[in-house]
C-alpha atoms as a PDB file:
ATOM      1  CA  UNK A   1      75.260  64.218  91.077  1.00  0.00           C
ATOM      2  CA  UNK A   2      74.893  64.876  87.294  1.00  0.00           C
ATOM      3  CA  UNK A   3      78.357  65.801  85.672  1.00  0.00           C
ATOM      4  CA  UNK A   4      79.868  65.432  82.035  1.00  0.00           C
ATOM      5  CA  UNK A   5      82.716  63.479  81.200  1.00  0.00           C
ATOM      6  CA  UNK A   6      86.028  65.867  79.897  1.00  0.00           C
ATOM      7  CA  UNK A   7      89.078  63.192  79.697  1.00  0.00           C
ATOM      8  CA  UNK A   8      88.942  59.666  79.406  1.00  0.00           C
ATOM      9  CA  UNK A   9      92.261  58.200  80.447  1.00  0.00           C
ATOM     10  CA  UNK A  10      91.535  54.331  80.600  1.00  0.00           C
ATOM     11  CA  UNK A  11      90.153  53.440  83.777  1.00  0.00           C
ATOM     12  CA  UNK A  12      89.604  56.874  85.351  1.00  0.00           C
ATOM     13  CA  UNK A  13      87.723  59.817  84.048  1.00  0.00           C
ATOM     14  CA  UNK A  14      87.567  63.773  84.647  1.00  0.00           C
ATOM     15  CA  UNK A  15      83.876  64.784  85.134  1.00  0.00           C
ATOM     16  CA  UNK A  16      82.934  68.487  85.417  1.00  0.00           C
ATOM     17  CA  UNK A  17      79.927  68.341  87.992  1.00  0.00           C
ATOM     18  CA  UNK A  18      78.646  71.850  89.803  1.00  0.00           C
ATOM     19  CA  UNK A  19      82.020  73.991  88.836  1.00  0.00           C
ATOM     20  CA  UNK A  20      83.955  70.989  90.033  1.00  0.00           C
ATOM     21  CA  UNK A  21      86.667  68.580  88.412  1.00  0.00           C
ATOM     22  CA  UNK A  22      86.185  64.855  89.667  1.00  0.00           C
ATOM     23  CA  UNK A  23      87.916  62.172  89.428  1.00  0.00           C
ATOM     24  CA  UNK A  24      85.497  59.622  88.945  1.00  0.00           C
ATOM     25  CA  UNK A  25      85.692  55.405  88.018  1.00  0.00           C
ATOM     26  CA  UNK A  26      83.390  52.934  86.443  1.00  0.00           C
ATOM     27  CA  UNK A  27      80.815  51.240  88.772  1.00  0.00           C
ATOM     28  CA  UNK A  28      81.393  48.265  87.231  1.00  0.00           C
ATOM     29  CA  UNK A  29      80.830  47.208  83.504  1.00  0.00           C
ATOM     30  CA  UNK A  30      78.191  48.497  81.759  1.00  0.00           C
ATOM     31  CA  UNK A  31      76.070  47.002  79.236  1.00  0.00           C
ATOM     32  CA  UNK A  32      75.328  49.160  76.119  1.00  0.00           C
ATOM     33  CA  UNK A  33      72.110  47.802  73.742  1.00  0.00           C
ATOM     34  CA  UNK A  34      74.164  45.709  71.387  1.00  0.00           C
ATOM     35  CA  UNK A  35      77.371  47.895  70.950  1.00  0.00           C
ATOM     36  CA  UNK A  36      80.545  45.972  71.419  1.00  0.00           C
ATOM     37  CA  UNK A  37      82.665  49.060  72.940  1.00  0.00           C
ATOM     38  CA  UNK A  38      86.590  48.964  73.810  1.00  0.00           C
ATOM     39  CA  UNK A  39      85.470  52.361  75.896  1.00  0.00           C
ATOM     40  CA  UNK A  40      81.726  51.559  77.517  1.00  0.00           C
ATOM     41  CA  UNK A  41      82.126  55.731  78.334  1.00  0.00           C
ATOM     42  CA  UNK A  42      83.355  58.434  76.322  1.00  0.00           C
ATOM     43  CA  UNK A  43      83.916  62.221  76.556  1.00  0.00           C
ATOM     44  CA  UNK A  44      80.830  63.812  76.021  1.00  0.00           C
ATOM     45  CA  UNK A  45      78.724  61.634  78.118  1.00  0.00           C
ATOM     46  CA  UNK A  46      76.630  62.816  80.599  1.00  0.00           C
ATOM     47  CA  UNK A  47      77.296  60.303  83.750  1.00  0.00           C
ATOM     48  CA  UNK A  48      75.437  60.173  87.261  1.00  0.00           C
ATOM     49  CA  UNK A  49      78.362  59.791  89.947  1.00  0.00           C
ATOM     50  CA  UNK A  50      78.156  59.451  93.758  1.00  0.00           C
ATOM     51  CA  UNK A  51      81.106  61.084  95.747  1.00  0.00           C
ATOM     52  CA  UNK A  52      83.306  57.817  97.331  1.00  0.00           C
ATOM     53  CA  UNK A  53      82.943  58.273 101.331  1.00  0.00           C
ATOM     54  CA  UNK A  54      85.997  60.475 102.605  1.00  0.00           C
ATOM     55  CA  UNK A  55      87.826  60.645  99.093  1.00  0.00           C
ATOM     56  CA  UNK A  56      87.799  63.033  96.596  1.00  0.00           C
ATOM     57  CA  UNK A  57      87.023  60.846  93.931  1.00  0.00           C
ATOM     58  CA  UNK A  58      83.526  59.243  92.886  1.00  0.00           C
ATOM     59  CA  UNK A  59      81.930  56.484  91.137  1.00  0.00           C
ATOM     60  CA  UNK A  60      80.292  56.937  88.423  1.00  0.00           C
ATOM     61  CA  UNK A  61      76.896  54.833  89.152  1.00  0.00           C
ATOM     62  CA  UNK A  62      75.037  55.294  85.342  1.00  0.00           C
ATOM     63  CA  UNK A  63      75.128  57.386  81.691  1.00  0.00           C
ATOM     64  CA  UNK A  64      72.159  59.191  80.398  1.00  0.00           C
ATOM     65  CA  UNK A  65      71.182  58.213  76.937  1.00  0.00           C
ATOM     66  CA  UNK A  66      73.257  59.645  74.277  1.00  0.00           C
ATOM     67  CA  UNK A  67      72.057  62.106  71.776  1.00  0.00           C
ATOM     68  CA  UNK A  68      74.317  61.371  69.461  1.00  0.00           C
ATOM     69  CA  UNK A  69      78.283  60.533  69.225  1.00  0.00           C
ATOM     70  CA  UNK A  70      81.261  59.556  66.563  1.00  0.00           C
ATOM     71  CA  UNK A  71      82.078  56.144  66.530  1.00  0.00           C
ATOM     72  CA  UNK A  72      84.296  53.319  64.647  1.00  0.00           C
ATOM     73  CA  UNK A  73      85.490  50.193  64.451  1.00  0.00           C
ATOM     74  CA  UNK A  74      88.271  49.322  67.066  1.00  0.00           C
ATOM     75  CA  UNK A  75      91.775  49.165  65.884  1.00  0.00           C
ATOM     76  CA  UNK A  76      92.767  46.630  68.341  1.00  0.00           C
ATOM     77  CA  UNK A  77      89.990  44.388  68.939  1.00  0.00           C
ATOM     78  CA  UNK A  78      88.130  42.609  65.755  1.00  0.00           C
ATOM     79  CA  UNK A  79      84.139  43.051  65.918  1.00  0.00           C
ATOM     80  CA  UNK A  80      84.353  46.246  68.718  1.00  0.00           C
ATOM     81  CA  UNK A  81      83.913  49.485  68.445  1.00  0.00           C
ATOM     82  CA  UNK A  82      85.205  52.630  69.678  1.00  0.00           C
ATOM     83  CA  UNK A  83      83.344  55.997  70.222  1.00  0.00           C
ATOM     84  CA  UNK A  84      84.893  58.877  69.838  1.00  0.00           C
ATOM     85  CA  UNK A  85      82.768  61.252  71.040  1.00  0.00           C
ATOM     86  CA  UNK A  86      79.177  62.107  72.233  1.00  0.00           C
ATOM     87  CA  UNK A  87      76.595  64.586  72.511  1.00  0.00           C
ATOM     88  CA  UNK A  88      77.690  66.748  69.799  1.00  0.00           C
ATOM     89  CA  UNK A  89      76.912  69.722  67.937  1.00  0.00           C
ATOM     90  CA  UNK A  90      79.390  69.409  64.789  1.00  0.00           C
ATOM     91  CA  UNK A  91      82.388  67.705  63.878  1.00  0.00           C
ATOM     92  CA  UNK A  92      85.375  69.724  62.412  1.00  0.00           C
ATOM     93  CA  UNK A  93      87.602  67.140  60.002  1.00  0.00           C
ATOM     94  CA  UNK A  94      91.102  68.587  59.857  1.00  0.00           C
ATOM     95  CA  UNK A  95      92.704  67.772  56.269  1.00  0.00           C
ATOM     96  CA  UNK A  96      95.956  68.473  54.876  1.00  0.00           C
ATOM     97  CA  UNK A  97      97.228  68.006  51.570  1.00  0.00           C
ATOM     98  CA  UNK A  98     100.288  66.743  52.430  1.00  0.00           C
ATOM     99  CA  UNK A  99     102.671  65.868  55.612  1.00  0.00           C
ATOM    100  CA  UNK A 100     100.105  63.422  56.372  1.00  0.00           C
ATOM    101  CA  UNK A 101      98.036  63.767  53.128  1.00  0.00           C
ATOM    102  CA  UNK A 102      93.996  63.336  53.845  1.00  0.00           C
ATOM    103  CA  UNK A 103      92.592  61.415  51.181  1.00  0.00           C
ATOM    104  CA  UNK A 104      89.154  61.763  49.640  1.00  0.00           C
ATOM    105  CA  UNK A 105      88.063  57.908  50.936  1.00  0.00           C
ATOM    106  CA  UNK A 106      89.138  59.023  54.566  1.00  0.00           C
ATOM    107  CA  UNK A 107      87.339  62.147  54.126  1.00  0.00           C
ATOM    108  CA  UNK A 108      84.523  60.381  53.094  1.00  0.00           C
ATOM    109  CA  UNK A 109      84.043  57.264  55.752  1.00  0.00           C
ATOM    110  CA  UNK A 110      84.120  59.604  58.624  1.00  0.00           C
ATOM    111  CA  UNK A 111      80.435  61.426  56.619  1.00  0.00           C
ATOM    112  CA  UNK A 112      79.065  58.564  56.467  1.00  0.00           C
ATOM    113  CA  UNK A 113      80.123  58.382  60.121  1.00  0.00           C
ATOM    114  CA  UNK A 114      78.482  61.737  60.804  1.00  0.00           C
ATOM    115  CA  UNK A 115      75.536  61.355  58.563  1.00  0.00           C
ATOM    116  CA  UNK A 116      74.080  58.683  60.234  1.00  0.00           C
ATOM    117  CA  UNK A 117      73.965  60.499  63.064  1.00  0.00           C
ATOM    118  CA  UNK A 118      72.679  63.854  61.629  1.00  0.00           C
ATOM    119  CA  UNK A 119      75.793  65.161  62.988  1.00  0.00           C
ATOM    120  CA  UNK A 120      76.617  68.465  60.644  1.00  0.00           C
ATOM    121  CA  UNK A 121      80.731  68.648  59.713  1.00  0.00           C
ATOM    122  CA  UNK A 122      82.763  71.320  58.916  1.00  0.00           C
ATOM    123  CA  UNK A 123      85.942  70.538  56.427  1.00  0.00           C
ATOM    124  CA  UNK A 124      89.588  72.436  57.870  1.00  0.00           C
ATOM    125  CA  UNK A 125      91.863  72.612  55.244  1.00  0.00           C
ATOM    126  CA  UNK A 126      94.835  73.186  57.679  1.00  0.00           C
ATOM    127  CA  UNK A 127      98.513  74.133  56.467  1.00  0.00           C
ATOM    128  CA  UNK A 128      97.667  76.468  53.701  1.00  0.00           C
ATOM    129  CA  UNK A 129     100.607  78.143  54.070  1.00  0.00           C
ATOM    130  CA  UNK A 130     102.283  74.903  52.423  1.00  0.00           C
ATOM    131  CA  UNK A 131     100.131  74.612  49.649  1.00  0.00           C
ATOM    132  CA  UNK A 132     102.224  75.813  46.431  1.00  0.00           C
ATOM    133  CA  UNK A 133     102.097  73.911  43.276  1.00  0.00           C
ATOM    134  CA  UNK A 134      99.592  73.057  40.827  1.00  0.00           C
ATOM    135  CA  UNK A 135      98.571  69.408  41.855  1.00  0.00           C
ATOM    136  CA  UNK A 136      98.257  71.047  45.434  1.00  0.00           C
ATOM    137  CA  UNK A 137      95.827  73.859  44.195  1.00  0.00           C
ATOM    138  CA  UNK A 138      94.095  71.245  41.967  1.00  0.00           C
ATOM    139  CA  UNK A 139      93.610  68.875  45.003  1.00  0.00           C
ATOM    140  CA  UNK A 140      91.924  72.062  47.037  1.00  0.00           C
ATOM    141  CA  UNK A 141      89.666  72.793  44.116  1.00  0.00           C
ATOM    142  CA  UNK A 142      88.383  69.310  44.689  1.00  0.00           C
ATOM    143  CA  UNK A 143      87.451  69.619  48.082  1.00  0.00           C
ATOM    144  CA  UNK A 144      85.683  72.908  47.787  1.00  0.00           C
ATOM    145  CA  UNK A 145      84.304  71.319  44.096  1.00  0.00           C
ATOM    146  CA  UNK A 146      82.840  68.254  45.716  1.00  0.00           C
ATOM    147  CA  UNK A 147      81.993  68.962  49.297  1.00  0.00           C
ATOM    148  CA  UNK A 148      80.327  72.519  49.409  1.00  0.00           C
ATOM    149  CA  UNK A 149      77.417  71.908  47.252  1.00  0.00           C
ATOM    150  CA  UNK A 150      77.142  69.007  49.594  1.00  0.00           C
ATOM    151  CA  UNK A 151      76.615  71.394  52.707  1.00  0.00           C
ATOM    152  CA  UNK A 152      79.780  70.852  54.157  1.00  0.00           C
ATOM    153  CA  UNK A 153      81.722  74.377  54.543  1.00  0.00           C
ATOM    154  CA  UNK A 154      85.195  74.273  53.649  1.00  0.00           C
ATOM    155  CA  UNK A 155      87.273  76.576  55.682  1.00  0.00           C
ATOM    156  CA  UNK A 156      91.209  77.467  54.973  1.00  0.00           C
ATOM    157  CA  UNK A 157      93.385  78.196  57.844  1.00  0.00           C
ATOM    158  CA  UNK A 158      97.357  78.030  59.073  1.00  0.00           C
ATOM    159  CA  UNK A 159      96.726  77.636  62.769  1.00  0.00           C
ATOM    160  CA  UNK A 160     100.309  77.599  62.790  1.00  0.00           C
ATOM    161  CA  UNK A 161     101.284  81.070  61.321  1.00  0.00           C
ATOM    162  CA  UNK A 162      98.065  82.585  60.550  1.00  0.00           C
ATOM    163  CA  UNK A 163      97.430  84.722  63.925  1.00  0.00           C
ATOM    164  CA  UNK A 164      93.428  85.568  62.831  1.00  0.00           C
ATOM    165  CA  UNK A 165      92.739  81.723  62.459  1.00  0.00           C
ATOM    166  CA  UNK A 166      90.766  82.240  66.068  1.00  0.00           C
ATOM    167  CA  UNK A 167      89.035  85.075  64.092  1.00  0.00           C
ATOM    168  CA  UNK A 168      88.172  83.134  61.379  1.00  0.00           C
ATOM    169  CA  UNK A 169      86.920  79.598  63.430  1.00  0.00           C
ATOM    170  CA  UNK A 170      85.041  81.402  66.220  1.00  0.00           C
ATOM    171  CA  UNK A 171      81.866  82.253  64.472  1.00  0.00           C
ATOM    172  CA  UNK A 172      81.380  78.573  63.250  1.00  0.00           C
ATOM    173  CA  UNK A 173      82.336  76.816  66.999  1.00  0.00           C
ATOM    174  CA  UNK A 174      81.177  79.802  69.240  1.00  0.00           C
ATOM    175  CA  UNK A 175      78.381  77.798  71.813  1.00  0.00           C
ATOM    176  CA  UNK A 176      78.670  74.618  70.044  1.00  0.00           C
ATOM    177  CA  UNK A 177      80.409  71.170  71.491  1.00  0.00           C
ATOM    178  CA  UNK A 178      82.076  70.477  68.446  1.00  0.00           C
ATOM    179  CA  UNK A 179      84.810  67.340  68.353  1.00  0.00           C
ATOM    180  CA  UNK A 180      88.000  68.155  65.981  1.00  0.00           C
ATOM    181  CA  UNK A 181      88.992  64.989  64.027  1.00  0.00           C
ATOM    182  CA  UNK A 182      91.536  64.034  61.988  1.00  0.00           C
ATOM    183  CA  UNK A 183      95.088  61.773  60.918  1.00  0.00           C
ATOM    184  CA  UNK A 184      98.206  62.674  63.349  1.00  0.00           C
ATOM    185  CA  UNK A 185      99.701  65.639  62.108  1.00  0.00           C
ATOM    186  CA  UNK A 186      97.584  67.478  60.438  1.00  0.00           C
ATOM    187  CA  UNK A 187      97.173  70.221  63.388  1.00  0.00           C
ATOM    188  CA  UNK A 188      94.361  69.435  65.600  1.00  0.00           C
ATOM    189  CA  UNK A 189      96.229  70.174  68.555  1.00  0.00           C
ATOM    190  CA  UNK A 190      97.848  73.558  67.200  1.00  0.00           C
ATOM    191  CA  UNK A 191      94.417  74.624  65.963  1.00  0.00           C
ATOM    192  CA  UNK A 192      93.185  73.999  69.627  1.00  0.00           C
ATOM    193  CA  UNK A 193      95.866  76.301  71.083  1.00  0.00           C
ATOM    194  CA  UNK A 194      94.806  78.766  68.802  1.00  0.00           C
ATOM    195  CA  UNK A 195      90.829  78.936  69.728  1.00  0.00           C
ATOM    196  CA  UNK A 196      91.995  78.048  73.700  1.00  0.00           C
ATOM    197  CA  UNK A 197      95.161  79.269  74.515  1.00  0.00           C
ATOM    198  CA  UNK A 198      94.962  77.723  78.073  1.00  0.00           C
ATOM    199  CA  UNK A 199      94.829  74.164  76.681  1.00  0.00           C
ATOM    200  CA  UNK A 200      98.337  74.341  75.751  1.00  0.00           C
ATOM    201  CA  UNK A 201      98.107  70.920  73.863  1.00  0.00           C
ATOM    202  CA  UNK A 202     101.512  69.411  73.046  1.00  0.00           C
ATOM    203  CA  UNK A 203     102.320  69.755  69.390  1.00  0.00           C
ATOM    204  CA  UNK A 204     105.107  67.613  67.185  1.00  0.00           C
ATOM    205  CA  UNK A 205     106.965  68.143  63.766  1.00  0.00           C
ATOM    206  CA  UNK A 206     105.785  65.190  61.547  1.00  0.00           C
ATOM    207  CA  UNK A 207     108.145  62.564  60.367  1.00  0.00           C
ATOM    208  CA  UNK A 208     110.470  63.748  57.743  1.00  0.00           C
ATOM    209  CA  UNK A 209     111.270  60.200  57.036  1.00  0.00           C
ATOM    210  CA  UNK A 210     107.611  59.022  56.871  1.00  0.00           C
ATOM    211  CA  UNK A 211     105.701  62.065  56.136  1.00  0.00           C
ATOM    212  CA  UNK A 212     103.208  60.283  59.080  1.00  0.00           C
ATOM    213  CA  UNK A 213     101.907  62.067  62.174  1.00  0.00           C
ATOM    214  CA  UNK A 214     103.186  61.574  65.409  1.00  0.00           C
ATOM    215  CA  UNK A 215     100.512  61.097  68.231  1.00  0.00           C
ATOM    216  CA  UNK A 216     100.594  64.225  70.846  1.00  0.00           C
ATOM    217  CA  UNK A 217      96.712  63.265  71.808  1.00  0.00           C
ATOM    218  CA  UNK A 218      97.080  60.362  73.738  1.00  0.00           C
ATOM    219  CA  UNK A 219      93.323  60.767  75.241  1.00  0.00           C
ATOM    220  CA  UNK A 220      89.978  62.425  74.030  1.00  0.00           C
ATOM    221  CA  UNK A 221      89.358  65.483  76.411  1.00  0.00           C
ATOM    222  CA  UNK A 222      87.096  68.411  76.257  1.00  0.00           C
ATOM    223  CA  UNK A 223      87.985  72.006  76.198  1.00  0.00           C
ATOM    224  CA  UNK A 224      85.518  74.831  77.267  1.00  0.00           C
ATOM    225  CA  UNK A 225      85.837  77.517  74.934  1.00  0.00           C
ATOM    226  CA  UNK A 226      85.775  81.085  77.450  1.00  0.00           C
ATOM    227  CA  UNK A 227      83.321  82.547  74.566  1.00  0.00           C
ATOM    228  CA  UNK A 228      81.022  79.774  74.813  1.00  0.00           C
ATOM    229  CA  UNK A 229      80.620  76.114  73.620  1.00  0.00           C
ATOM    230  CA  UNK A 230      83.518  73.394  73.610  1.00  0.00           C
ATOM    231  CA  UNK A 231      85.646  71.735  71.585  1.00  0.00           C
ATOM    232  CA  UNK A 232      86.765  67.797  71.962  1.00  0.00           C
ATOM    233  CA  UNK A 233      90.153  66.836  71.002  1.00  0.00           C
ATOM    234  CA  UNK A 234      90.647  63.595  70.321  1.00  0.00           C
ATOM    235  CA  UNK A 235      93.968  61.614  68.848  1.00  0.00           C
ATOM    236  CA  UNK A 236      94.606  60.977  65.342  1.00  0.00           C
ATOM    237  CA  UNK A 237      93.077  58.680  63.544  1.00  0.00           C
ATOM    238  CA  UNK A 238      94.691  56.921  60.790  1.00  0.00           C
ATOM    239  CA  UNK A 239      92.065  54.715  59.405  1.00  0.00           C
ATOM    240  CA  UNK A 240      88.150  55.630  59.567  1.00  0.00           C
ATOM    241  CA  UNK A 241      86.367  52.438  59.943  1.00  0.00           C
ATOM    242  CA  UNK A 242      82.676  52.226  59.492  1.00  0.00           C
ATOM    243  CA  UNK A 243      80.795  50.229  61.912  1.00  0.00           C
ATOM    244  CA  UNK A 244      77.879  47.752  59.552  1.00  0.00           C
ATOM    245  CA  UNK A 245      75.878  49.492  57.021  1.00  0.00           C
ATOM    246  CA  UNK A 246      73.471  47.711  55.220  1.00  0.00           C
ATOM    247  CA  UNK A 247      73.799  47.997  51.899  1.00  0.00           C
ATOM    248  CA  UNK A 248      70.502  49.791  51.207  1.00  0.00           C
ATOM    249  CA  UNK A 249      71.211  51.872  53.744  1.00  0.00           C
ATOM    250  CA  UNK A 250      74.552  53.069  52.844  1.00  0.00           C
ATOM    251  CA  UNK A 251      72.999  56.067  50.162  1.00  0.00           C
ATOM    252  CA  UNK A 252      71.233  57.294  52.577  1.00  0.00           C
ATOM    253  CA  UNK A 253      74.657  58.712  54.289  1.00  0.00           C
ATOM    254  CA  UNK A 254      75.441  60.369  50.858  1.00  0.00           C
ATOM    255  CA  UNK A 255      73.196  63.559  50.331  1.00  0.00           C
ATOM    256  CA  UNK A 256      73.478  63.980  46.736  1.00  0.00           C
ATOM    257  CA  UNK A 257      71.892  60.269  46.383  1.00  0.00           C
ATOM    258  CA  UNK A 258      69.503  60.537  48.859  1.00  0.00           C
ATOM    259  CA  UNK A 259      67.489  63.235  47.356  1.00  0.00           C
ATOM    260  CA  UNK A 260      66.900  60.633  44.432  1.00  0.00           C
ATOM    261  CA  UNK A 261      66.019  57.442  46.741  1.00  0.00           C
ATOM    262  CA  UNK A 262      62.671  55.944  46.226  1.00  0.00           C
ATOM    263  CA  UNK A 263      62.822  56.720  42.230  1.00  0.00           C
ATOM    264  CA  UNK A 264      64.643  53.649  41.268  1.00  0.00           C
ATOM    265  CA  UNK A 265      62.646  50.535  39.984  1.00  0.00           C
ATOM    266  CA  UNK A 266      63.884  48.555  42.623  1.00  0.00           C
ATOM    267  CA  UNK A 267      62.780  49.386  46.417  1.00  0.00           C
ATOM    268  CA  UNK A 268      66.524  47.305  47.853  1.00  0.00           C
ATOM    269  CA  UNK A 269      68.739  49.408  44.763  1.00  0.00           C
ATOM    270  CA  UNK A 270      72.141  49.007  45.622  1.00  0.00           C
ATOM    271  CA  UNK A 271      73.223  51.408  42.780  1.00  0.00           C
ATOM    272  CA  UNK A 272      75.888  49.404  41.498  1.00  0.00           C
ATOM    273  CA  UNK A 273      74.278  47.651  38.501  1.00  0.00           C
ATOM    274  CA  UNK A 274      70.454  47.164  38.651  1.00  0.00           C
ATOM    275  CA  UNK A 275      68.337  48.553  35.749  1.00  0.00           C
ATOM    276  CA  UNK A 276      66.475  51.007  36.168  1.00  0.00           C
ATOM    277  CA  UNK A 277      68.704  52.857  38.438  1.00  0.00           C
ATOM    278  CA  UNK A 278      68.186  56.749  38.727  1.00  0.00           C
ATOM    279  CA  UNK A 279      71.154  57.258  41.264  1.00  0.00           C
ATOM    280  CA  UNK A 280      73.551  55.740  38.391  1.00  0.00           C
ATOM    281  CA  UNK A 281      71.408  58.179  35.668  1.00  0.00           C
ATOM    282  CA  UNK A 282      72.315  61.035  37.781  1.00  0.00           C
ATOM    283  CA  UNK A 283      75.674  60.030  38.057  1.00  0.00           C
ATOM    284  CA  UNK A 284      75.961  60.336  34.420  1.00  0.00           C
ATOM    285  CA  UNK A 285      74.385  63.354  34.397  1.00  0.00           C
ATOM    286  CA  UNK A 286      77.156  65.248  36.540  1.00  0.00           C
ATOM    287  CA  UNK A 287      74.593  65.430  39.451  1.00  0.00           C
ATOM    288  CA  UNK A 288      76.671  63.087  41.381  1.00  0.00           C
ATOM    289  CA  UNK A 289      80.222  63.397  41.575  1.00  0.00           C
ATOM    290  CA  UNK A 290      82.589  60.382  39.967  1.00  0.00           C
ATOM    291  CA  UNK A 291      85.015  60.776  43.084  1.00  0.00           C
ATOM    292  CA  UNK A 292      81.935  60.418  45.511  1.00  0.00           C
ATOM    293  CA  UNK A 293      80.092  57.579  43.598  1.00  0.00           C
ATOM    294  CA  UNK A 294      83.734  55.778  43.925  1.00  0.00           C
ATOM    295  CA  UNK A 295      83.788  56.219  47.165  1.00  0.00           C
ATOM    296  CA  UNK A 296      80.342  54.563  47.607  1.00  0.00           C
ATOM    297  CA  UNK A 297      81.168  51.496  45.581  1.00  0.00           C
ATOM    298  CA  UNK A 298      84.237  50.972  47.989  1.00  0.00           C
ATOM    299  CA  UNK A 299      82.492  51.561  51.360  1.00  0.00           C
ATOM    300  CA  UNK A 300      79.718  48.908  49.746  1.00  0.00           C
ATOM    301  CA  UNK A 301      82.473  46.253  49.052  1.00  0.00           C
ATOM    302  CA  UNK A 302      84.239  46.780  52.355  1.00  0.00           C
ATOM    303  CA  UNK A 303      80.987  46.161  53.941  1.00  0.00           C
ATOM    304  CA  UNK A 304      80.332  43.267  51.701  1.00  0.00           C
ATOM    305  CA  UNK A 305      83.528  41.498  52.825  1.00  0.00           C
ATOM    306  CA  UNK A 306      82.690  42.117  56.607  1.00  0.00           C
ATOM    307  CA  UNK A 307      79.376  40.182  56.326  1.00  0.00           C
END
């Protein structure tokens, strides 16, 4: 049987096979090309399982190859990875400005993350309906200031109060397997009540003390949406770590410096300091933006320390 994995929950898995919901385990480990994994499957994956003789569970046996999928370094165990998600159309970053605030270098590991995949995002400015004063407004007119002439649509919702958010996400998720990303607290799960009602996804007041999300998603699970396509929820995330990136590779994962690779004088340009280096000319010349370029140089020396 061919099925696709919906909820990972450690050990076990949900996979929706021929209108059924199976509950299905591992075969044994499985060996992934070189990937370190803390999760060798993830929601997403399409899995061959075998039904278990007189049980109602299964084993799943293999995974057909990936086309794709959101991954980063493990929290909990150095040099492993995590993935996220797989097999993907989009992903949707919830941000907030505030009650957790999203900042720009979180914003822009988990691109890179999706870039090097060719995975198109979507930016979710959630909790609009707390956005009042001027360094609030001026932090919005940085996201839609440096991410839309990027290609990345910014879209401003209150899944919480605004009844016509389904109205407004539908066109952009409608038959697509999009994963929704994000810190604790900045409304995944609400937003996911909103598009699929059914889901009923549990949903917490942050920390007054902390300002910090509290985890409701304790494990990634899919969600079919009735009008066509799916949506992965996954828990919070409160650091996006990038797995290795060389460092001449790391441009290419930033769009407004990749149109310019190949003019430098150098073939292995970095970027930071080399002469002759058009990326750094176009910085000056407003084509790049400074928050962006900062952003690079940061990812680069992270990277460098890992090595």
């Amino acid at each position: 049987m061919k099925g696709r994995v919906i909820k990972s929950t450690g050990s076990w898995y949900v996979v929706q096979s021929e209108g059924q919901f199976i509950s299905a385990r591992l075969k044994g480990k499985f060996k992934q090309a070189d990937l370190k994994l803390t999760n060798p499957i993830a929601v997403g994956d399409w899995v061959e399982l075998e039904k278990e003789a007189g049980q109602d569970t299964a084993v799943i046996q293999d995974i057909f190859p990936r086309e794709n999928y959101v991954i980063r370094k493990s929290t909990r165990k150095q040099h492993f990875s995590h993935i996220i998600a797989s097999n993907l159309d989009q992903a949707l970053l919830v941000i907030t400005m505030k009650k957790p605030r999203t900042s720009l270098g979180f914003i822009d590991r988990f691109l890179v993350s999706t870039e090097s995949f060719g995975i198109p995002a979507i930016l979710i400015v959630n909790k609009m309906d707390e956005l009042s004063g001027e360094d609030e407004q001026e932090w919005l007119r940085d996201i839609h200031e440096i991410y839309e002439p990027l290609g990345y649509p910014v879209l401003e919702i209150s899944a919480l109060k605004d009844p016509a958010t389904k109205e407004k996400l539908m066109p952009y998720v409608q038959g697509k397997s999009s994963l929704i990303s994000g810190h604790s607290g900045v409304g995944k799960s609400t937003l996911l009540n909103a598009l699929v009602p059914e889901a009923r996804q549990d949903t917490k007041e942050i920390s007054g003390y902390s300002d910090k999300g509290v985890h409701t998603t304790t494990f990634a699970e899919l969600f079919t949406l009735p009008e066509g396509g799916d949506l992965i929820d996954t828990p919070g995330i409160k650091e996006f770590g990038i797995l290795d990136v060389e460092e001449e590779e790391l441009s290419h994962y930033f769009p407004e410096m990749r149109q310019f690779l190949g003019q430098c004088k150098y073939n292995n340009c970095t970027h930071t300091n080399e002469p002759g280096c058009i990326v750094r000319v176009k910085l000056e010349e407003g084509f790049i933006h400074p928050y962006r370029y900062q952003s690079y140089l940061n990812i680069l020396s992270e990277e460098d320390s890992h090595r």
